[in-house]
C-alpha atoms as a PDB file:
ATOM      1  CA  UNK A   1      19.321  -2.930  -8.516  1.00  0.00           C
ATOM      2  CA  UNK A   2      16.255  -1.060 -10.040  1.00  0.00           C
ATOM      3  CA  UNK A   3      13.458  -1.000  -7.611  1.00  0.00           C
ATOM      4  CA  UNK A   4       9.674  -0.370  -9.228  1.00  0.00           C
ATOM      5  CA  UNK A   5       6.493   0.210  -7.465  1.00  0.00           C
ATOM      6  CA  UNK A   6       3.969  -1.322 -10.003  1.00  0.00           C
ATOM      7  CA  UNK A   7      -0.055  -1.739  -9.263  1.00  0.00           C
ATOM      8  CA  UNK A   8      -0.925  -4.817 -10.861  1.00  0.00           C
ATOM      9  CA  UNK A   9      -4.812  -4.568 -10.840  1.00  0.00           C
ATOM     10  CA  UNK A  10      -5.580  -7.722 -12.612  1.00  0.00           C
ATOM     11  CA  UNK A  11      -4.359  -9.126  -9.166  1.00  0.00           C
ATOM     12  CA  UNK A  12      -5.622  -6.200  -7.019  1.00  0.00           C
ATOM     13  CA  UNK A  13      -2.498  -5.720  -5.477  1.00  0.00           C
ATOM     14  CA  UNK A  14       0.423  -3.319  -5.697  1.00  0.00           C
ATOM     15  CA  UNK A  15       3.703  -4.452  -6.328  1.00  0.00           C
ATOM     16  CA  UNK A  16       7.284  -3.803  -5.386  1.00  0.00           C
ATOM     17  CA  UNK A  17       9.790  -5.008  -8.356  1.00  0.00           C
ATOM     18  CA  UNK A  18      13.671  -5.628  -7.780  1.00  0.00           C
ATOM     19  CA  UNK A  19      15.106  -6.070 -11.320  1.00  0.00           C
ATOM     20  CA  UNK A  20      11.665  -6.897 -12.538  1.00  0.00           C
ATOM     21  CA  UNK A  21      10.476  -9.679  -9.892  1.00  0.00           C
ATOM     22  CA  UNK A  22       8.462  -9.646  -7.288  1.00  0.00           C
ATOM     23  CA  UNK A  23       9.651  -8.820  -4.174  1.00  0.00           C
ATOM     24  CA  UNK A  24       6.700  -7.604  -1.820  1.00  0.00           C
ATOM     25  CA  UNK A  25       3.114  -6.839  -2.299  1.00  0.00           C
ATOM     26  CA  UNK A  26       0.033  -4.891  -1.214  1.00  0.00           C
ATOM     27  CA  UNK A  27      -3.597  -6.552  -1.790  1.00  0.00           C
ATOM     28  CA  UNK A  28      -6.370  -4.049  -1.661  1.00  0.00           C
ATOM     29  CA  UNK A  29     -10.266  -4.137  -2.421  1.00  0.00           C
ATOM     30  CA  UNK A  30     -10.901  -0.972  -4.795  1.00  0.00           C
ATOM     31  CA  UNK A  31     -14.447   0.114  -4.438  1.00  0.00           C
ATOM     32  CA  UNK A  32     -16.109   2.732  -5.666  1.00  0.00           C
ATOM     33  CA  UNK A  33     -14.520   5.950  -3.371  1.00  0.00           C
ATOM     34  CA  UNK A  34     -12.503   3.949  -1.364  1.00  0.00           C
ATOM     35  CA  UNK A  35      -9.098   1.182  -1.204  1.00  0.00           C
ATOM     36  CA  UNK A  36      -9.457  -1.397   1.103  1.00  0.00           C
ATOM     37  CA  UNK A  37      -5.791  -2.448   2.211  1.00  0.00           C
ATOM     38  CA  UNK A  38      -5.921  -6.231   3.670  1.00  0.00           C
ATOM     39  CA  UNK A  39      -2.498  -7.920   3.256  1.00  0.00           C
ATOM     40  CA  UNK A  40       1.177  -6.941   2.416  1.00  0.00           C
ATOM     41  CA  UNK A  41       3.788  -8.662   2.472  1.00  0.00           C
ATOM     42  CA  UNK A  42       7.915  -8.665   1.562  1.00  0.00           C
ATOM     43  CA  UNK A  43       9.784 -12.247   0.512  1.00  0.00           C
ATOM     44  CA  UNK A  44      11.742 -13.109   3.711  1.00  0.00           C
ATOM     45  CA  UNK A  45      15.283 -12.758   1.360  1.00  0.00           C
ATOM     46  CA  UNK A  46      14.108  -8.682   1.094  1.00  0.00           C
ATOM     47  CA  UNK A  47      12.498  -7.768   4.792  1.00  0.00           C
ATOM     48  CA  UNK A  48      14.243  -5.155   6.423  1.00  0.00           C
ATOM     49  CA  UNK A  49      14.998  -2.745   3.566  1.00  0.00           C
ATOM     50  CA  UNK A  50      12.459  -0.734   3.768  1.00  0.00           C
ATOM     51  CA  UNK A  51      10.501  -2.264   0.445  1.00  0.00           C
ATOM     52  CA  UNK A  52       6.996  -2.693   2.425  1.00  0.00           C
ATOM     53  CA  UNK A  53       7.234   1.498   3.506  1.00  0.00           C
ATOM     54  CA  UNK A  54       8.127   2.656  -0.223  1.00  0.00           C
ATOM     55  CA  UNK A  55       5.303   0.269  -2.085  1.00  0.00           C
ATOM     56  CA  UNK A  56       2.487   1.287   0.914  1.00  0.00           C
ATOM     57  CA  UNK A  57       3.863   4.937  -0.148  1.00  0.00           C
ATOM     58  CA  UNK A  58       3.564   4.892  -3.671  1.00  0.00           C
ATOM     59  CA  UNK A  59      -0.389   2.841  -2.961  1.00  0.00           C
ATOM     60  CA  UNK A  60      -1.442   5.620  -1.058  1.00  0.00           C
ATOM     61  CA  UNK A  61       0.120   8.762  -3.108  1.00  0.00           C
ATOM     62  CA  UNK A  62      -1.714   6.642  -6.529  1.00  0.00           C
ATOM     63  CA  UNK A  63      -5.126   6.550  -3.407  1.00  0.00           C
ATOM     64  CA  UNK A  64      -4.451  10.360  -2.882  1.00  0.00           C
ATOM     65  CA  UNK A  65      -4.254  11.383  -6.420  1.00  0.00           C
ATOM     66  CA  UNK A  66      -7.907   9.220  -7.350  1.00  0.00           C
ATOM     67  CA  UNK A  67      -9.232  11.057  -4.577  1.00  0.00           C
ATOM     68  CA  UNK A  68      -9.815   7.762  -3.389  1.00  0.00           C
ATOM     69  CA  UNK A  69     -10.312   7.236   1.054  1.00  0.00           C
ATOM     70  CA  UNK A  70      -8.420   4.312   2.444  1.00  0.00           C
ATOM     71  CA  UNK A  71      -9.587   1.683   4.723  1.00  0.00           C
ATOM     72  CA  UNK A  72      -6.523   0.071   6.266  1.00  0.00           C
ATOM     73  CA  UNK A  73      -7.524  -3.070   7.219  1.00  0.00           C
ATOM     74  CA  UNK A  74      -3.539  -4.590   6.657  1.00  0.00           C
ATOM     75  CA  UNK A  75      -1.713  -3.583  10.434  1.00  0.00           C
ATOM     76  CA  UNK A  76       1.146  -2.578   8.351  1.00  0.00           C
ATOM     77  CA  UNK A  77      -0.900   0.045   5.961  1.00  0.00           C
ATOM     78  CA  UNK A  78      -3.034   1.292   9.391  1.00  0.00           C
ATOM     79  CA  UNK A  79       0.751   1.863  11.245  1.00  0.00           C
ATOM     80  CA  UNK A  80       2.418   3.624   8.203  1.00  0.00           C
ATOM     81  CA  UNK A  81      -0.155   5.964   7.871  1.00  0.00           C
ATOM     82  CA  UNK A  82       0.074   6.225  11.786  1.00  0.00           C
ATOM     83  CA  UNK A  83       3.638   6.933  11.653  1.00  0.00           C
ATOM     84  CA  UNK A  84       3.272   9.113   8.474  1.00  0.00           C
ATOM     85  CA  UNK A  85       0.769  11.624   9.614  1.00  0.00           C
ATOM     86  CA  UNK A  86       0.108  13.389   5.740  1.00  0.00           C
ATOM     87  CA  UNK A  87      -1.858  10.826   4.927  1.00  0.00           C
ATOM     88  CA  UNK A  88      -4.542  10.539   8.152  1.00  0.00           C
ATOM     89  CA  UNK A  89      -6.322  12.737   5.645  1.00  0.00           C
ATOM     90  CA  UNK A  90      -6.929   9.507   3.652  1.00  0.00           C
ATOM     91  CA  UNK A  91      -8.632   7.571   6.351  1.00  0.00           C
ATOM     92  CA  UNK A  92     -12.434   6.726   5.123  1.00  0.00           C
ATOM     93  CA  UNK A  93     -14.669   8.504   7.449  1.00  0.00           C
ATOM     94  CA  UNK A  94     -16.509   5.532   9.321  1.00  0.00           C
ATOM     95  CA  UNK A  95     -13.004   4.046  10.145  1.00  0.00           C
ATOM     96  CA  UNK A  96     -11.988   4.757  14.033  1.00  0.00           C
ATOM     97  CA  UNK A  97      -9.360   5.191  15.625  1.00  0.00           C
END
């Protein structure tokens, strides 16, 4: 089943596609410098393979390559980058932790 990580910034969120419908997805704030991560979910019929991990990967390489600062604000975006130290670079400066 083709998997796509899409960011749909009409709705300010990124997406996660399985054969071409929604499966999970990532709202964010964009400002300026920074993304503002507040939600993301997965569709109870997908959680558990790994879907949420891949889209908040794909958000923050597209974050990384607009030389763009995250603010995690979503527990699941603040604990991936936690567990996925190569992007603690990202983290806006006046967030703590």
């Amino acid at each position: 089943m083709p998997i796509e990580v899409v960011d749909n910034s009409a709705e300010s969120r990124f997406e996660i596609l399985l054969d071409g419908k929604v499966a999970g997805f990532a709202d964010y704030r964009l400002l300026p410098t920074k993304i503002v991560f507040t939600h993301t979910e997965v569709s109870p019929e997908h959680e558990g393979q790994g879907l949420a991990g891949r889209m908040v990967k794909h958000a923050l390489e597209e974050a990384r390559d607009a030389g763009l600062t995250v603010q995690p604000l979503c527990p699941y975006v603040a604990s991936y980058i936690e567990r996925h130290p190569d992007f603690k670079g990202l983290l806006d400066d006046s967030v703590s932790g």
